[in-house]
PDB file of N, CA and C in Angstrom:
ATOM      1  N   UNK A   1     -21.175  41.338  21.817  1.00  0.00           N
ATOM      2  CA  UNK A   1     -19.741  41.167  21.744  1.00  0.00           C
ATOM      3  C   UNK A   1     -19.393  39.713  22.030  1.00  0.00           C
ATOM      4  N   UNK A   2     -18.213  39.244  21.381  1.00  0.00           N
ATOM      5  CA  UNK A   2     -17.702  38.196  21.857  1.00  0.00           C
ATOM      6  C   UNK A   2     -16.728  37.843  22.784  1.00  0.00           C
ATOM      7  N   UNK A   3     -16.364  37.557  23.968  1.00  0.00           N
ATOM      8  CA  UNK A   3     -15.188  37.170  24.698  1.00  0.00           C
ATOM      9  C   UNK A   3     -14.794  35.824  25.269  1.00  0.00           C
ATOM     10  N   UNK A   4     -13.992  35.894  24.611  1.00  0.00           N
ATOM     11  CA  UNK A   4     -13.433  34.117  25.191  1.00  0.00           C
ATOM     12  C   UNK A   4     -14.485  33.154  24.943  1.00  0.00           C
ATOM     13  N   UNK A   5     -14.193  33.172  23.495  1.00  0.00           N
ATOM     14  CA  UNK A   5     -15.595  32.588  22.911  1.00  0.00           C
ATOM     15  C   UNK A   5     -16.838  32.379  23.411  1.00  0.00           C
ATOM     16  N   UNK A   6     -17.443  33.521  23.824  1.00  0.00           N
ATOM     17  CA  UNK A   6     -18.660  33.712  24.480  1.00  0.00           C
ATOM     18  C   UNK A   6     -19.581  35.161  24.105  1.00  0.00           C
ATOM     19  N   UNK A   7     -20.370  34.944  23.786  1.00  0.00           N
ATOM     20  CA  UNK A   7     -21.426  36.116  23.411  1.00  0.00           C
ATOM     21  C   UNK A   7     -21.677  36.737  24.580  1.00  0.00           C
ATOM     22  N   UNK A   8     -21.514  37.768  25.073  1.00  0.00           N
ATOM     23  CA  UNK A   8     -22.426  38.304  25.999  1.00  0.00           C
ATOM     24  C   UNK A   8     -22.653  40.095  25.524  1.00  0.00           C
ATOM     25  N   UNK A   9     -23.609  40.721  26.380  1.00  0.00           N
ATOM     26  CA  UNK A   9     -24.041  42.154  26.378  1.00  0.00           C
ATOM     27  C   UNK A   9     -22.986  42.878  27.166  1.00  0.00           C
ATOM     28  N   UNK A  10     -22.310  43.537  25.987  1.00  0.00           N
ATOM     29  CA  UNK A  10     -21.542  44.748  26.692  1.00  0.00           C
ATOM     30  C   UNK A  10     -21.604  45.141  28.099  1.00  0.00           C
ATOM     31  N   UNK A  11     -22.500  45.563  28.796  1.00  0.00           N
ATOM     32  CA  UNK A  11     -22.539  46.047  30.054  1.00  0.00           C
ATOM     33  C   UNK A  11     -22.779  45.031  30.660  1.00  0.00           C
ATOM     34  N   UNK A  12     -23.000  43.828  30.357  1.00  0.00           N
ATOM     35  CA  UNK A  12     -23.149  42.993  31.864  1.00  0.00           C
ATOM     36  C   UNK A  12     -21.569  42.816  31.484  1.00  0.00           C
ATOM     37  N   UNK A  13     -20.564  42.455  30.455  1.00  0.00           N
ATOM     38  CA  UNK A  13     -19.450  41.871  30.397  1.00  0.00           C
ATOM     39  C   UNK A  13     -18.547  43.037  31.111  1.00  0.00           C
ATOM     40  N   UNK A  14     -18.951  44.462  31.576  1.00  0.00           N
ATOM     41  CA  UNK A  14     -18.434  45.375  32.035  1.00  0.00           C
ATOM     42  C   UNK A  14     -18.575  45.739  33.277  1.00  0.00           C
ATOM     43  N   UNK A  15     -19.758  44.933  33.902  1.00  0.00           N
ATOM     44  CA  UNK A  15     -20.185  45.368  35.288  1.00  0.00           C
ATOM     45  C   UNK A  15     -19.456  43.716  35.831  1.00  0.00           C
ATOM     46  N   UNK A  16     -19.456  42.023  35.278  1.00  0.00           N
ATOM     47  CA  UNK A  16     -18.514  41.534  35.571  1.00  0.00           C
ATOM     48  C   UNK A  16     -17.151  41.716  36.017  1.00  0.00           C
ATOM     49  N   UNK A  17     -16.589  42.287  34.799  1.00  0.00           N
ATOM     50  CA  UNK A  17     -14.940  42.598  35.003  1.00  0.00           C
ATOM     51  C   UNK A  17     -14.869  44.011  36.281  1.00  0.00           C
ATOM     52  N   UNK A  18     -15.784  44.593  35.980  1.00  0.00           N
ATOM     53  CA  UNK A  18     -15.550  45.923  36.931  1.00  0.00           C
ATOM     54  C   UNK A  18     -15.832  46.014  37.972  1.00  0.00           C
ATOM     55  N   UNK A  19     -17.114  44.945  38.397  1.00  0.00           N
ATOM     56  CA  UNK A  19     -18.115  45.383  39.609  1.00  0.00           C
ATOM     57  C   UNK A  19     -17.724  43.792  40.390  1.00  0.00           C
ATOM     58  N   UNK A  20     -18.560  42.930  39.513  1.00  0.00           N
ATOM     59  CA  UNK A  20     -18.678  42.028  40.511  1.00  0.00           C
ATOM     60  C   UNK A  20     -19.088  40.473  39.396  1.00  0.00           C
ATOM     61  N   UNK A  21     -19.146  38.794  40.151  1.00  0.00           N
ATOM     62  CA  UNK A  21     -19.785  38.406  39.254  1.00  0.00           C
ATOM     63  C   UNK A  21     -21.675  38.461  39.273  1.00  0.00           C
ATOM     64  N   UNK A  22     -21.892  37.746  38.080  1.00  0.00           N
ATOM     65  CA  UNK A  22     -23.328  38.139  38.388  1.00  0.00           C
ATOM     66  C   UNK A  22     -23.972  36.486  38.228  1.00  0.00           C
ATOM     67  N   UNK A  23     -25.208  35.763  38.674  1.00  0.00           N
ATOM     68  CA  UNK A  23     -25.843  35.118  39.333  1.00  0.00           C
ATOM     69  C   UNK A  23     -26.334  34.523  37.834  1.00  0.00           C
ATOM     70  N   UNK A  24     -25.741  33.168  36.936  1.00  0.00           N
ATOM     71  CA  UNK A  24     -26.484  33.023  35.736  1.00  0.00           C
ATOM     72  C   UNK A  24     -27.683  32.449  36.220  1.00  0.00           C
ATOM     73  N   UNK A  25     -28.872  32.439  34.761  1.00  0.00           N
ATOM     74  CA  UNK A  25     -30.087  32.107  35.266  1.00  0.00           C
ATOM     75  C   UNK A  25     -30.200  30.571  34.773  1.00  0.00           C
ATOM     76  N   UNK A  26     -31.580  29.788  35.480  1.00  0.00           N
ATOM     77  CA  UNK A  26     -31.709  29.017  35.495  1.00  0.00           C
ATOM     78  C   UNK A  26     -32.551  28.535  34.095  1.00  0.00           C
ATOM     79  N   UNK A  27     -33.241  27.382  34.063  1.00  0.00           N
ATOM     80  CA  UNK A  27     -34.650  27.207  33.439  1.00  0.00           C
ATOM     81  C   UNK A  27     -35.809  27.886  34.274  1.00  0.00           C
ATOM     82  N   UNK A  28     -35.499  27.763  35.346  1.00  0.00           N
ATOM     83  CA  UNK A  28     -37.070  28.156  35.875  1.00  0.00           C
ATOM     84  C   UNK A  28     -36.542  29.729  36.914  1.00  0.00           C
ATOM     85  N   UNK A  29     -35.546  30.063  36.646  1.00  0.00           N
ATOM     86  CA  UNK A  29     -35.302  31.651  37.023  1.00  0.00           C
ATOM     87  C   UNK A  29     -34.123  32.442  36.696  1.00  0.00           C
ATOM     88  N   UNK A  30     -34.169  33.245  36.055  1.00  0.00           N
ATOM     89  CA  UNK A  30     -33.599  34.149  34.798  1.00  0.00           C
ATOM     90  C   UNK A  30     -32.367  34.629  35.319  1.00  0.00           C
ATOM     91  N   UNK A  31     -31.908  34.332  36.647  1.00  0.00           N
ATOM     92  CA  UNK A  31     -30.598  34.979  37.409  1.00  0.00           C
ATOM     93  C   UNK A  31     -30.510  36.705  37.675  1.00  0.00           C
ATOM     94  N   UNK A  32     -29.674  37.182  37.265  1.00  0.00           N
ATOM     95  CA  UNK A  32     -29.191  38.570  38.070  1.00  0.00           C
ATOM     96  C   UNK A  32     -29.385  39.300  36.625  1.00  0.00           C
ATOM     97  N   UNK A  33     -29.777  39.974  37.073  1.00  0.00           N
ATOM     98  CA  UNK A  33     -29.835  41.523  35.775  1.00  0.00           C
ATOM     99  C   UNK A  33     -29.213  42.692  36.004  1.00  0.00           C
ATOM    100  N   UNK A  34     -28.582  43.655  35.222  1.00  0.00           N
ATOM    101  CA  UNK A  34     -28.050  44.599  35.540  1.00  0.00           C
ATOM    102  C   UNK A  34     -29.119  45.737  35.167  1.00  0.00           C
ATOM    103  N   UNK A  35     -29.240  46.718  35.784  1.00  0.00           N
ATOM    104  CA  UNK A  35     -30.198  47.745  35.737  1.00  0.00           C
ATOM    105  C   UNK A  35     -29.383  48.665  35.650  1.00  0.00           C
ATOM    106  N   UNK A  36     -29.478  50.116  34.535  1.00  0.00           N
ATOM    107  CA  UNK A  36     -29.102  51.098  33.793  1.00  0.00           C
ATOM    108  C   UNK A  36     -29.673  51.988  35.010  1.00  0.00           C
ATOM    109  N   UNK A  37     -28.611  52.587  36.032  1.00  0.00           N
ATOM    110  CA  UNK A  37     -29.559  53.846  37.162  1.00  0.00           C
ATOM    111  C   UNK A  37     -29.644  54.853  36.135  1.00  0.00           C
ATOM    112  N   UNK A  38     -28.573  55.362  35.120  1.00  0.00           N
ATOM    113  CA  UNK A  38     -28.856  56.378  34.554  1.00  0.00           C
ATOM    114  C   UNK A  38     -30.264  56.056  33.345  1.00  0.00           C
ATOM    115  N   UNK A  39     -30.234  55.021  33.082  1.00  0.00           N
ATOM    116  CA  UNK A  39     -31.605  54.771  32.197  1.00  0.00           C
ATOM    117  C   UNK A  39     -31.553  54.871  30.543  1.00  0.00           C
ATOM    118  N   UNK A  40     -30.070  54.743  30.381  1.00  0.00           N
ATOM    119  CA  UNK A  40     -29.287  54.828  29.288  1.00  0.00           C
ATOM    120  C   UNK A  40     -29.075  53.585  28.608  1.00  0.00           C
ATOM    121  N   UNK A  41     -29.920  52.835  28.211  1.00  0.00           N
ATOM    122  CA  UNK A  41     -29.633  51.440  28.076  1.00  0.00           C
ATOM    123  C   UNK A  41     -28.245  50.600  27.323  1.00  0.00           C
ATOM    124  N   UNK A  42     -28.010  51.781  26.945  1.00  0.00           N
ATOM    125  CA  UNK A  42     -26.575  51.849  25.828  1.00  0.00           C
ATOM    126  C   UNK A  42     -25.034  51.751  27.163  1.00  0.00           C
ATOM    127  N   UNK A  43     -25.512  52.607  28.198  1.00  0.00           N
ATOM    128  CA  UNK A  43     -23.898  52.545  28.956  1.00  0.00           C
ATOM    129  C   UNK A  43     -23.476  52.103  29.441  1.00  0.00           C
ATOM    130  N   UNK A  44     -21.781  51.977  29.482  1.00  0.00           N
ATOM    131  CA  UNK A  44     -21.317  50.924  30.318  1.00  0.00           C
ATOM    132  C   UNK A  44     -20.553  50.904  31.961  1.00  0.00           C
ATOM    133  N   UNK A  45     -21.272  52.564  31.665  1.00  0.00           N
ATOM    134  CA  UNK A  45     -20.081  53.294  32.938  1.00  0.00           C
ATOM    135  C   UNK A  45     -20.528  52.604  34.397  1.00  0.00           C
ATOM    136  N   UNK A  46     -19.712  51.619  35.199  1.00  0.00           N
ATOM    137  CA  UNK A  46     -19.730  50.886  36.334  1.00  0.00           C
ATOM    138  C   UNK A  46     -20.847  51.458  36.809  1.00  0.00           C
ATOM    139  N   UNK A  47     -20.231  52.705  37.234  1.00  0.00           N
ATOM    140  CA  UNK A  47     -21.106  53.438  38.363  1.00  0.00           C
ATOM    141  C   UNK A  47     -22.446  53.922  38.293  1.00  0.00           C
ATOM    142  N   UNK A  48     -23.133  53.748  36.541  1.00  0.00           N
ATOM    143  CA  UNK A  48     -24.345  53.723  36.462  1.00  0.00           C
ATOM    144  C   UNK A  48     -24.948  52.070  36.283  1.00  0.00           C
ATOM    145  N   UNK A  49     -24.405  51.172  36.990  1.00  0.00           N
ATOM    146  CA  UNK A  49     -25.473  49.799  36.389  1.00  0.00           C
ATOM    147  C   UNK A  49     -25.256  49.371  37.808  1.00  0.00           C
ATOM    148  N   UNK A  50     -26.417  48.350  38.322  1.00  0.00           N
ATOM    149  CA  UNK A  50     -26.592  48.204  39.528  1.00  0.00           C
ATOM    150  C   UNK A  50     -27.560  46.593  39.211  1.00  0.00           C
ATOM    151  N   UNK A  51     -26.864  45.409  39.997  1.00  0.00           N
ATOM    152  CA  UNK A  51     -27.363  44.207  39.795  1.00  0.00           C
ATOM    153  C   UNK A  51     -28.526  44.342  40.688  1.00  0.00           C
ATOM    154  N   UNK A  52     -29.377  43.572  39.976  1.00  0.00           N
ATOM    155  CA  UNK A  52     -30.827  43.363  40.519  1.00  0.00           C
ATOM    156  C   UNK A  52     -31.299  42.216  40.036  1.00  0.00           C
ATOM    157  N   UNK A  53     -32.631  41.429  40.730  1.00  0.00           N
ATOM    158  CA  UNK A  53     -33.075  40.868  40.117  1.00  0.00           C
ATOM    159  C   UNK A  53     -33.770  40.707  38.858  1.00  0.00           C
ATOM    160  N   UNK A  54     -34.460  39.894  38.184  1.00  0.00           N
ATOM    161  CA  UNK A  54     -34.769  40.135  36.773  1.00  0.00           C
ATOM    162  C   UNK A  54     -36.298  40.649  37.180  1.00  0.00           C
ATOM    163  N   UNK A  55     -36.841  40.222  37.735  1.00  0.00           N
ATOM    164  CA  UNK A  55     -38.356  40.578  38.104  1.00  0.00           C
ATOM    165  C   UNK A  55     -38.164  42.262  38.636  1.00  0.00           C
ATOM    166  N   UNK A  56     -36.806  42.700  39.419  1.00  0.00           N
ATOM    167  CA  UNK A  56     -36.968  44.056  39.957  1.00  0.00           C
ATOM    168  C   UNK A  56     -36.196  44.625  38.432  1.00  0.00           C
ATOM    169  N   UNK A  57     -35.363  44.275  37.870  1.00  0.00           N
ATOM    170  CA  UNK A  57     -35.355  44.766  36.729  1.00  0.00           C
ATOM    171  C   UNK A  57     -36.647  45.041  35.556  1.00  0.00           C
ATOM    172  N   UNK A  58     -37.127  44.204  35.497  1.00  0.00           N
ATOM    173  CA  UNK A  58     -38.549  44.163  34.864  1.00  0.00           C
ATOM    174  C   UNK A  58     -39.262  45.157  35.058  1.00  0.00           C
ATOM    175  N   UNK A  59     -39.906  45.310  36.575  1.00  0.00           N
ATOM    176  CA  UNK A  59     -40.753  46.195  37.392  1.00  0.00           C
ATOM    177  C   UNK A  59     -40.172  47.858  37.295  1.00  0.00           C
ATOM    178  N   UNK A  60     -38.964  47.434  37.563  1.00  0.00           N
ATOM    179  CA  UNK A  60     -38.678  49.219  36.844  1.00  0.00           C
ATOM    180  C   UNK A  60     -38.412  49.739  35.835  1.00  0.00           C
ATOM    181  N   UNK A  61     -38.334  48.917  34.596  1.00  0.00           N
ATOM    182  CA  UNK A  61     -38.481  48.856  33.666  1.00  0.00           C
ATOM    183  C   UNK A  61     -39.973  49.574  33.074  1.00  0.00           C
ATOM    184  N   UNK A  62     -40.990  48.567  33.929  1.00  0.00           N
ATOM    185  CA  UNK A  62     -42.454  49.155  33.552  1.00  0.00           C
ATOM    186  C   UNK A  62     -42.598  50.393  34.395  1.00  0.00           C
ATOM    187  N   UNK A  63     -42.021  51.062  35.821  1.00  0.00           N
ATOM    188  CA  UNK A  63     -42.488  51.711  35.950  1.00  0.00           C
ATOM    189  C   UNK A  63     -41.717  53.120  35.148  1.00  0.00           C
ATOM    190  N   UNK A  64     -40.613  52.662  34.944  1.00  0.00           N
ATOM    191  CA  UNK A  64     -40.102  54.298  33.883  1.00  0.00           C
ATOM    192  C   UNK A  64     -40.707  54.265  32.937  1.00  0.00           C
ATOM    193  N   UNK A  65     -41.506  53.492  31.891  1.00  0.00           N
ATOM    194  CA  UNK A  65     -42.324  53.389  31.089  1.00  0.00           C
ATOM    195  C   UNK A  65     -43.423  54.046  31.116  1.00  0.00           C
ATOM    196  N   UNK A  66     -44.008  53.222  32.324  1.00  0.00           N
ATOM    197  CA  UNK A  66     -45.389  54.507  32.953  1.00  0.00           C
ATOM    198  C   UNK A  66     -45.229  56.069  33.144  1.00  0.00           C
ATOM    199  N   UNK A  67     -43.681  56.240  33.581  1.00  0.00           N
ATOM    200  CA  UNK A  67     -43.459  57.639  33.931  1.00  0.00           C
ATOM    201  C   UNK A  67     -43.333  58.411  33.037  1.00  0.00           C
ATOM    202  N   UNK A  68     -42.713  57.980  31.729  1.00  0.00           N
ATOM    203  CA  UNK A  68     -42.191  58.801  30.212  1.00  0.00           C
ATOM    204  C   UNK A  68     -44.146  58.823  29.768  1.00  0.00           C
ATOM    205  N   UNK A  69     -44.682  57.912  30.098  1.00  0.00           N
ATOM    206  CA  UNK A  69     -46.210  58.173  29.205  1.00  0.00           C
ATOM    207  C   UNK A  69     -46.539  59.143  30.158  1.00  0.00           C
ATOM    208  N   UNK A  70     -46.773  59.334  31.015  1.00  0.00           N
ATOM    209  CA  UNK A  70     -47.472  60.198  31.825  1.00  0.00           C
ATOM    210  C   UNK A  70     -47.190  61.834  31.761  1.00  0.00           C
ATOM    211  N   UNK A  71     -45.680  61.884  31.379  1.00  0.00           N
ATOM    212  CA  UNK A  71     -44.904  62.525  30.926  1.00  0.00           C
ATOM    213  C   UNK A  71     -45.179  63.586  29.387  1.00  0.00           C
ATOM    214  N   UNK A  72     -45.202  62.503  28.658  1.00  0.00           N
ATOM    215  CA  UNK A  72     -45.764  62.914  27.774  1.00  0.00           C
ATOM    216  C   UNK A  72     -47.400  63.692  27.508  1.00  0.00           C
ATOM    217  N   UNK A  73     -48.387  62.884  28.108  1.00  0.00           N
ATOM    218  CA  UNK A  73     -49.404  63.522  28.362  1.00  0.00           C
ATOM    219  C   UNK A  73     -49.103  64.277  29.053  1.00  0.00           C
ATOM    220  N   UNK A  74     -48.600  65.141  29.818  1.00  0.00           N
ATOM    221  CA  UNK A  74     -48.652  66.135  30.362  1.00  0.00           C
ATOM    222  C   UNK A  74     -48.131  67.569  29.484  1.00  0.00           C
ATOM    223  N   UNK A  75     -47.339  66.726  29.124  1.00  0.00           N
ATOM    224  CA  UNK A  75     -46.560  67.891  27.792  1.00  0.00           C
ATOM    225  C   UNK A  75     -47.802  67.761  26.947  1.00  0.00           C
ATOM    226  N   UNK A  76     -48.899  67.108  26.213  1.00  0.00           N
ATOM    227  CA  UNK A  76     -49.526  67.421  25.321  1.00  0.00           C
ATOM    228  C   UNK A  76     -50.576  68.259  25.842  1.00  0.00           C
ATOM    229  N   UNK A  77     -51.002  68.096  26.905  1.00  0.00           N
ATOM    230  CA  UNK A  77     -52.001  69.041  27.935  1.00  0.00           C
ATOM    231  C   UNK A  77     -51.326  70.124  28.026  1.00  0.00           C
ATOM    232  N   UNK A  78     -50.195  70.389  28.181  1.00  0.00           N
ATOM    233  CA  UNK A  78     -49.564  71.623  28.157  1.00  0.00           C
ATOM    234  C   UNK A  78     -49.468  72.421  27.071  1.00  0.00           C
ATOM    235  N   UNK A  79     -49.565  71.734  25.921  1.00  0.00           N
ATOM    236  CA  UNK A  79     -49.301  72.122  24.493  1.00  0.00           C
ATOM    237  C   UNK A  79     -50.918  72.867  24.053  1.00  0.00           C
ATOM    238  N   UNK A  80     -52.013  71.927  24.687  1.00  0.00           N
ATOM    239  CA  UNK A  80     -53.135  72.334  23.970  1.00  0.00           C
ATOM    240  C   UNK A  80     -53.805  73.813  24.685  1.00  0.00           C
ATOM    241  N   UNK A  81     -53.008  74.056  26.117  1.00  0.00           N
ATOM    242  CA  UNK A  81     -53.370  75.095  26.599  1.00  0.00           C
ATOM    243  C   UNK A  81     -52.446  76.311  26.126  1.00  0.00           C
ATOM    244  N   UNK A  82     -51.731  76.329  25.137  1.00  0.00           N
ATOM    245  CA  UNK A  82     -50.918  76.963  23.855  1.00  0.00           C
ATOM    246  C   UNK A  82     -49.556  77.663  24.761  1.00  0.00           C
ATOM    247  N   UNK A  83     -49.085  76.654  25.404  1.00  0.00           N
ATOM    248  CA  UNK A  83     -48.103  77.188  26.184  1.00  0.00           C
ATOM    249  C   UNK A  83     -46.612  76.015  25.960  1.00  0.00           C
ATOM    250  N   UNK A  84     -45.951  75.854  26.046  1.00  0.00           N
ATOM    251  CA  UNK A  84     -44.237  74.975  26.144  1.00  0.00           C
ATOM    252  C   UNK A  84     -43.572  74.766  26.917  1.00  0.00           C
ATOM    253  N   UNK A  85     -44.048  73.046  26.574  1.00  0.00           N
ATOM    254  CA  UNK A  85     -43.371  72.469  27.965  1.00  0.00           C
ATOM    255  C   UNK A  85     -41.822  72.849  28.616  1.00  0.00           C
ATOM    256  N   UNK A  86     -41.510  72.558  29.716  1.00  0.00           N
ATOM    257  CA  UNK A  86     -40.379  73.196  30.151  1.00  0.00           C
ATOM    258  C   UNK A  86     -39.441  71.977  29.790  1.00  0.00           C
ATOM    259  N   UNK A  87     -37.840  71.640  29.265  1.00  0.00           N
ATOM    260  CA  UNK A  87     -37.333  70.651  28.779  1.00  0.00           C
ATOM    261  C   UNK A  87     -36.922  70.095  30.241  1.00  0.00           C
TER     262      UNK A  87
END
């Protein structure tokens, strides 16, 4: 989106106006990130985004990553013992 002639990402331009400001980044460190608690990368609702750093943004980033794979293998182990996973 554009505002006041400025590009930015929907939800940080929503957790600004709504929440708080946020920390721009440098050359040599990336500033404040907003992290999705619901994990919805699409929303803008205040009460699911929560400023963090970019490195703790990152890190949980990889670890919900790890969790959906693990996830998945478990559902396919479940599948081959001819049974359905629970949603």
């Amino acid at each position: 989106m554009s505002w006041k002639g400025r590009v930015d990402i929907v939800y940080r331009h929503v957790y600004r106006e709504m929440v708080g400001p946020l920390i721009r980044g440098t050359r040599y460190d990336r500033g404040e990130s907003v992290d999705h608690l619901c994990l919805n990368e699409h929303c803008v609702n205040p009460d699911h985004l929560q400023k963090v750093t970019a490195r703790e943004n990152t890190k949980r980033m990889h670890a919900h990553t790890a969790l959906r794979a693990r996830i998945s293998r478990l559902e396919s182990q479940i599948r081959e013992l001819g049974q359905e996973p629970v949603s």
